[in-house]
Protein backbone atom coordinates (compact mmCIF):
# COMPACT_ATOMS: atom_id res chain seq x y z
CA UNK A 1 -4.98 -0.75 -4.24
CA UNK A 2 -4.41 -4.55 -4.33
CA UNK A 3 -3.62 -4.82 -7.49
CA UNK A 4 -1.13 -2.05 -7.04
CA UNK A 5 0.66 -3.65 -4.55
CA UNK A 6 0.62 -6.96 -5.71
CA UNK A 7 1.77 -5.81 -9.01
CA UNK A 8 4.95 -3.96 -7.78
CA UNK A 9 5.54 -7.19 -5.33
CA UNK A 10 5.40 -9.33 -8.50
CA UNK A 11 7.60 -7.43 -10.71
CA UNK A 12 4.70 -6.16 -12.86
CA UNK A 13 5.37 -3.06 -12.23
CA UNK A 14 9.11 -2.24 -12.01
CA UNK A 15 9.05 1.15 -10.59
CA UNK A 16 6.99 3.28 -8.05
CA UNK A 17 6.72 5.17 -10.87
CA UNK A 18 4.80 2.91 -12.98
CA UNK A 19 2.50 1.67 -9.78
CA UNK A 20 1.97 5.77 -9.54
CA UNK A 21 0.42 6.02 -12.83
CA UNK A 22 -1.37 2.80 -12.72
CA UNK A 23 -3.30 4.26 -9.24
CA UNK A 24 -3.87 7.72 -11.26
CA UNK A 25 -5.90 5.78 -13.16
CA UNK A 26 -8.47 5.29 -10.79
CA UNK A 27 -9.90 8.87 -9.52
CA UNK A 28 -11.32 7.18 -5.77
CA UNK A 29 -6.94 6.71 -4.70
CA UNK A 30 -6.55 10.37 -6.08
CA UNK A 31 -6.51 13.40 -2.87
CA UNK A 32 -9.81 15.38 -3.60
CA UNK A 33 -8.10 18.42 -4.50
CA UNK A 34 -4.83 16.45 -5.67
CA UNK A 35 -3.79 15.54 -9.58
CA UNK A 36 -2.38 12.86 -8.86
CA UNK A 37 -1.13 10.03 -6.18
CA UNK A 38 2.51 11.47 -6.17
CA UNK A 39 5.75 9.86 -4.62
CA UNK A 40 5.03 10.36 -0.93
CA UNK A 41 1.55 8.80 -1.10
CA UNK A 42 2.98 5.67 -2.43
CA UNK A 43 5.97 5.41 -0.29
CA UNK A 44 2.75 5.51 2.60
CA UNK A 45 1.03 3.37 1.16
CA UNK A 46 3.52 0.90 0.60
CA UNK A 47 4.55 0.73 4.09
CA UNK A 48 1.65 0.53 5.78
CA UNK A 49 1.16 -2.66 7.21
CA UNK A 50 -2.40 -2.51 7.89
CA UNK A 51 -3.24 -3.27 4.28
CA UNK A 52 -2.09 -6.96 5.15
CA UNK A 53 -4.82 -7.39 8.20
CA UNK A 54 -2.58 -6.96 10.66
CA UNK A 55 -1.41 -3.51 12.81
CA UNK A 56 1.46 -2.62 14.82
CA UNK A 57 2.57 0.85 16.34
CA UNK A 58 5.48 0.47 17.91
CA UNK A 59 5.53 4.13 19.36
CA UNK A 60 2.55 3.21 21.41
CA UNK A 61 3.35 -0.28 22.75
CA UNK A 62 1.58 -1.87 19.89
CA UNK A 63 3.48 -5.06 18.67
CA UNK A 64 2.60 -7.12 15.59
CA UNK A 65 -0.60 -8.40 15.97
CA UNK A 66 -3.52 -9.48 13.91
CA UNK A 67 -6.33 -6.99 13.15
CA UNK A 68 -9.74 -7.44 12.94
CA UNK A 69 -10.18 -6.24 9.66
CA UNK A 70 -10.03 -7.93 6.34
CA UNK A 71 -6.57 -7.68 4.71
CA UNK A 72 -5.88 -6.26 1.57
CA UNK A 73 -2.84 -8.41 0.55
CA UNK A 74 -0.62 -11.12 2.15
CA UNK A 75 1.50 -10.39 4.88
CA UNK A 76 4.40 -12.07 1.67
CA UNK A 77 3.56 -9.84 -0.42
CA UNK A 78 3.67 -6.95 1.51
CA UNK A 79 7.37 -8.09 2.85
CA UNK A 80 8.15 -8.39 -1.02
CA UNK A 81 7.33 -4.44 -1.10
């Protein structure tokens, strides 16, 4: 997943398209009864902020805040996304 999303944020990978079929690749990012990642998985998982270490919800009251779980990839990358 990091390398994913620090791929797309660095130009390695110039569409979602290309960071789809680089996750295919690796069957433990793949739905159990899915082929694939698909379109609306990555969209998902490109805008979730928790992969940075921090969370936020605004619905619920929940501002931007550190987490206390280990991020994935910097907060800069994940604004690159």
């Amino acid at each position: 997943m990091q390398e994913a999303l620090e791929g797309f944020a660095t130009g390695r990978f110039q569409t979602k398209v290309e960071m789809t079929r680089f996750m295919d690749r690796y069957p433990e990012l793949v739905y159990r009864n899915s082929k694939g990642i698909g379109k609306s998985r990555v969209d998902r998982i490109m805008d979730n902020i928790l992969y940075t270490g921090y969370l936020e919800h605004e619905a619920w009251g929940v501002s931007l805040r550190k987490g206390q779980h280990p991020p994935i990839i910097s907060f800069e990358t994940y604004q690159k996304n």
